[in-house]
C-alpha atoms as a PDB file:
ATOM      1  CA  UNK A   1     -58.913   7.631 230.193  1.00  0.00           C
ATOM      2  CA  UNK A   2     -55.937   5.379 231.657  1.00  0.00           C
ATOM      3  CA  UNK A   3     -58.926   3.827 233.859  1.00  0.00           C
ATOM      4  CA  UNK A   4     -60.941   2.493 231.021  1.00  0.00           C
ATOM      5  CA  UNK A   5     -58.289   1.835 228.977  1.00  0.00           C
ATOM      6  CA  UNK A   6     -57.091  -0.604 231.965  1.00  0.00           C
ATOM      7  CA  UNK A   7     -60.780  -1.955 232.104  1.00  0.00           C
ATOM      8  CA  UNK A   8     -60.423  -3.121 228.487  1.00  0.00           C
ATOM      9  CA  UNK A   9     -57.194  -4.773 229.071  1.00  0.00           C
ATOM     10  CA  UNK A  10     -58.651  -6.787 231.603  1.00  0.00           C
ATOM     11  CA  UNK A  11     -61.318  -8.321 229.471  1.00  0.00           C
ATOM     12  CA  UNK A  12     -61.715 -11.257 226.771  1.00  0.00           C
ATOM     13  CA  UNK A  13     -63.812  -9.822 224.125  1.00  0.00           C
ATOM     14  CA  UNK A  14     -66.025 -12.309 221.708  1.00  0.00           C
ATOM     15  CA  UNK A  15     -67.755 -10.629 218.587  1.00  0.00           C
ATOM     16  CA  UNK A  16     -71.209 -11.915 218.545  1.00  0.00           C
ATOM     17  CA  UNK A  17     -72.254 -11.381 214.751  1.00  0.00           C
ATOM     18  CA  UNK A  18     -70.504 -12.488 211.429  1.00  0.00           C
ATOM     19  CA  UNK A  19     -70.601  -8.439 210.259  1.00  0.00           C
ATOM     20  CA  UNK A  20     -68.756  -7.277 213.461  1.00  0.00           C
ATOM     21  CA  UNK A  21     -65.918 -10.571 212.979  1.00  0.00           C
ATOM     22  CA  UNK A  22     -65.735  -8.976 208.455  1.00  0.00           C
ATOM     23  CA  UNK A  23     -65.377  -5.107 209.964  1.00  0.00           C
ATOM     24  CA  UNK A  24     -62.189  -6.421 212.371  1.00  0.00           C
ATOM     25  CA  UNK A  25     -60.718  -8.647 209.801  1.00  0.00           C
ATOM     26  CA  UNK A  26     -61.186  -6.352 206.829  1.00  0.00           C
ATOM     27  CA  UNK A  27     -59.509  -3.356 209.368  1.00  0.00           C
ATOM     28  CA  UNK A  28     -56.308  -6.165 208.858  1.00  0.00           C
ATOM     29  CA  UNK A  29     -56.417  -7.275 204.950  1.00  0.00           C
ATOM     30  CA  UNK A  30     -52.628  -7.908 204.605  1.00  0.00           C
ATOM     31  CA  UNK A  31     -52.618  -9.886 207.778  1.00  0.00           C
ATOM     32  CA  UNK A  32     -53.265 -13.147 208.166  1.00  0.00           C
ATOM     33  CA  UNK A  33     -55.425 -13.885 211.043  1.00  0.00           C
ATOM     34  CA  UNK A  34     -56.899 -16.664 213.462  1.00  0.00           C
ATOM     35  CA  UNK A  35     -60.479 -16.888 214.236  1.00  0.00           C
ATOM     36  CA  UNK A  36     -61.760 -18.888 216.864  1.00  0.00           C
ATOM     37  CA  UNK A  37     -65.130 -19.434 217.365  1.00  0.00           C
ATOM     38  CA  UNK A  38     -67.014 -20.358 220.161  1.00  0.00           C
ATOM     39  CA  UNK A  39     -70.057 -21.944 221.964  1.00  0.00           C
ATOM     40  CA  UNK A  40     -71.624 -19.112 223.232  1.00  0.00           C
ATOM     41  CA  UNK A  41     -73.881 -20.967 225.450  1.00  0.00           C
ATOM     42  CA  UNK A  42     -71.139 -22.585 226.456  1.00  0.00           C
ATOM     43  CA  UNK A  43     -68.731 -20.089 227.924  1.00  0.00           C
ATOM     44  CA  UNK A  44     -71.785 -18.383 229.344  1.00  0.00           C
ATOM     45  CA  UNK A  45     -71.913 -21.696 231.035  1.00  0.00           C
ATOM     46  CA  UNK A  46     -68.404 -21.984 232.301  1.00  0.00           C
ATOM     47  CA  UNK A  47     -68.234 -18.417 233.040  1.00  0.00           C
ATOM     48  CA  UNK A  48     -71.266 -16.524 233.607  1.00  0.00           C
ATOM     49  CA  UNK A  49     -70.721 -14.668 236.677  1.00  0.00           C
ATOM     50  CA  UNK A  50     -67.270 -12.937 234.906  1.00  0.00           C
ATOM     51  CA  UNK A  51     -69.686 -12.786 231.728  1.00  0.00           C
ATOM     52  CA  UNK A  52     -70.821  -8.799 230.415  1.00  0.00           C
ATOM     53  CA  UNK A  53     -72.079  -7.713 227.091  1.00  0.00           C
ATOM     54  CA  UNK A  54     -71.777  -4.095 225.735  1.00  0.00           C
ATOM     55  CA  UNK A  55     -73.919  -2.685 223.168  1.00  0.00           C
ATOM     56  CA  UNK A  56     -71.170  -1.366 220.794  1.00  0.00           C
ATOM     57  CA  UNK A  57     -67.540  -1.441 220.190  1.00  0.00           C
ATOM     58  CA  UNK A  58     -66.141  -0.309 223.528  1.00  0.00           C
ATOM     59  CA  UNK A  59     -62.411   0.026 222.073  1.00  0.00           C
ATOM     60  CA  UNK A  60     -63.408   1.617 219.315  1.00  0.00           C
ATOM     61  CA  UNK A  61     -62.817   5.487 219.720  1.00  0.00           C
ATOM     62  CA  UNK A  62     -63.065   6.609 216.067  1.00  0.00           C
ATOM     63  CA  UNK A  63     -65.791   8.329 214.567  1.00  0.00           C
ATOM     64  CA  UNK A  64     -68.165  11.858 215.206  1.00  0.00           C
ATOM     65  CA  UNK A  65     -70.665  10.063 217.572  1.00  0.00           C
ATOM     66  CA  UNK A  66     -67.963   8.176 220.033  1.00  0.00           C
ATOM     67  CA  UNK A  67     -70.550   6.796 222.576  1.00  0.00           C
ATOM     68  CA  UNK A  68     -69.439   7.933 226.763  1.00  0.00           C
ATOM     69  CA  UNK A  69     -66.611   5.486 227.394  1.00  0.00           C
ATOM     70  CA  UNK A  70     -66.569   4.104 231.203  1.00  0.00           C
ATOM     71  CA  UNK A  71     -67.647   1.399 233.336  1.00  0.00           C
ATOM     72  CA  UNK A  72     -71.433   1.407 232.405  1.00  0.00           C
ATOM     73  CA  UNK A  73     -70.542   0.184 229.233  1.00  0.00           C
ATOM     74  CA  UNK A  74     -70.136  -3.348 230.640  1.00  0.00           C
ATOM     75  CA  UNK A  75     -73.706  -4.734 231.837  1.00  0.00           C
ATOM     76  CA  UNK A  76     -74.049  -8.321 233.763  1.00  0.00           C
ATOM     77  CA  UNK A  77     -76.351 -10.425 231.041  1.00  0.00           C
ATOM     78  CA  UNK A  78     -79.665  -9.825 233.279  1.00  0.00           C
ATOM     79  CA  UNK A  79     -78.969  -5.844 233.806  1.00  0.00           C
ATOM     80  CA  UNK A  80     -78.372  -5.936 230.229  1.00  0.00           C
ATOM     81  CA  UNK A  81     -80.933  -3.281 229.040  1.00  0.00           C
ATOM     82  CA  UNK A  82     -81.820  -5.181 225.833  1.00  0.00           C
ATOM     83  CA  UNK A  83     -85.503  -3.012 224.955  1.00  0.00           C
ATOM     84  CA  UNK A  84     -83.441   0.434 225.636  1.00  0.00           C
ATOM     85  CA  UNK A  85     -81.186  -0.776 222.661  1.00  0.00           C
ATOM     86  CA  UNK A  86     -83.968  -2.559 221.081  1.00  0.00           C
ATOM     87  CA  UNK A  87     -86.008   0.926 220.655  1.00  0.00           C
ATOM     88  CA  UNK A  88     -83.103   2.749 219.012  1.00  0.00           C
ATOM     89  CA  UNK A  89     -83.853   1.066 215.920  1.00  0.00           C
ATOM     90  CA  UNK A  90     -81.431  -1.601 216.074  1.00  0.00           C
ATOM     91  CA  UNK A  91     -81.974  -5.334 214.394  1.00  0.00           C
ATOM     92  CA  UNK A  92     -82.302  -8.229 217.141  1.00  0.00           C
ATOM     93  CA  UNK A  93     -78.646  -9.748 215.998  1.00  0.00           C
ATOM     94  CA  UNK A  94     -77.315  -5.766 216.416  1.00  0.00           C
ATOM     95  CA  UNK A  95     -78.125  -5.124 219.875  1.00  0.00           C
ATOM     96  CA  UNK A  96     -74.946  -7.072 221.760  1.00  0.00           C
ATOM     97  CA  UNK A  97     -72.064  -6.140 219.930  1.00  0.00           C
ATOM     98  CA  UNK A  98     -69.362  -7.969 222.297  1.00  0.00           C
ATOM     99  CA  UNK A  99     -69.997 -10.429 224.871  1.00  0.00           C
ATOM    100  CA  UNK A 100     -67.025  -9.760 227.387  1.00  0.00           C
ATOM    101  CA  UNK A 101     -65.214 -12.114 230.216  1.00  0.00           C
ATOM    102  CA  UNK A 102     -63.149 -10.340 233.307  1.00  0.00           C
ATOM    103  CA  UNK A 103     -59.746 -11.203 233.300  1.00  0.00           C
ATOM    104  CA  UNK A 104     -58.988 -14.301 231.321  1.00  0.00           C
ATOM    105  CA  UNK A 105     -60.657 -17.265 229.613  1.00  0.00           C
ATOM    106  CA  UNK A 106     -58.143 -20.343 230.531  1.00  0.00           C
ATOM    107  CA  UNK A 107     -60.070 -23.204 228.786  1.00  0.00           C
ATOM    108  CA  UNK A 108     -60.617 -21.115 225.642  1.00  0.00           C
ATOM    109  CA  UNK A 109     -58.984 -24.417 223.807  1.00  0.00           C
ATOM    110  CA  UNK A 110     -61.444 -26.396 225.071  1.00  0.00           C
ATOM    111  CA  UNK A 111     -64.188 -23.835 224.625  1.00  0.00           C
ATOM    112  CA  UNK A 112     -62.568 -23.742 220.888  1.00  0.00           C
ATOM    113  CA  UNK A 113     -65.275 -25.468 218.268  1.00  0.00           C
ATOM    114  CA  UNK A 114     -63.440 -23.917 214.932  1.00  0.00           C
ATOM    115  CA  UNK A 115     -60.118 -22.206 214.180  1.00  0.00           C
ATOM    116  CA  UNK A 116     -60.134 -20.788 211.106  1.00  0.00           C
ATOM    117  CA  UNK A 117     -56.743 -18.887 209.660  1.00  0.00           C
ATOM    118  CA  UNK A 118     -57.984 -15.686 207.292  1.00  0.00           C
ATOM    119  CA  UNK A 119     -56.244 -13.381 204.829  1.00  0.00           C
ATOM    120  CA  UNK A 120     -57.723 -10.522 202.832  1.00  0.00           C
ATOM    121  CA  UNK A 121     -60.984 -11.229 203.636  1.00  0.00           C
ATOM    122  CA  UNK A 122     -60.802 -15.147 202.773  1.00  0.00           C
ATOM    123  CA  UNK A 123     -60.700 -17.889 204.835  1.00  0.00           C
ATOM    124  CA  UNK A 124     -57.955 -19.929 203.860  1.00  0.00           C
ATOM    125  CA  UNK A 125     -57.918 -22.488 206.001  1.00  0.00           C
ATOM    126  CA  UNK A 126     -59.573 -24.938 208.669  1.00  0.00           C
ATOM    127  CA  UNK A 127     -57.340 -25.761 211.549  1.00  0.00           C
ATOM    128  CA  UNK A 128     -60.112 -27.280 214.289  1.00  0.00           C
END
């Protein structure tokens, strides 16, 4: 477990669909939090070879059907095995559920196109 746990920690994770980005931010009503959003294309771009997706919530570990937690979760973008998740019945938008970067994004201000601030569910303001 320490092993993955130490995989995660050495990852950027990006949510690639506005339902995954209301699930997080409605896990923290009471908070306030920042949002940054991103050019996909992009940091794919700038960092493709560090670039992995994952089909669900790899730090998730909650729930009755926990998918096997380990390295496989993280596929390079062509390996990714998009018809396999495809076939289980999942929308087009649904089958990446994080697109990941090893280590560290350093020109994630650049990189930046929006920064929102949110509370309770609202966005309250625009800061980029």
């Amino acid at each position: 477990m320490q092993e993955y746990l130490d995989l995660l920690n050495g990852r950027v994770f990006f949510w690639l669909s506005r339902g995954r980005l209301d699930a997080l931010l409605d896990a923290y009503r009471g908070s306030a939090q920042l949002v940054r959003c991103f050019d996909t294309a992009e940091v794919l771009e700038r960092h493709g070879p560090r670039v992995q997706l994952s089909p669900f919530n790899s730090g998730s570990m909650k729930g009755p059907r926990v998918p096997v937690r380990g390295r496989d979760v993280f596929r390079d973008v062509g390996d990714f095995p998009y018809e396999h998740w495809r076939r289980k019945h999942r929308s087009r938008g649904a089958v990446v559920a994080e697109l990941t970067v090893e280590h560290a994004v350093p020109d994630a201000a650049q990189l930046a196109v929006r920064v929102e601030r949110w509370q309770d569910g609202q966005r309250t303001a625009i800061l980029h």
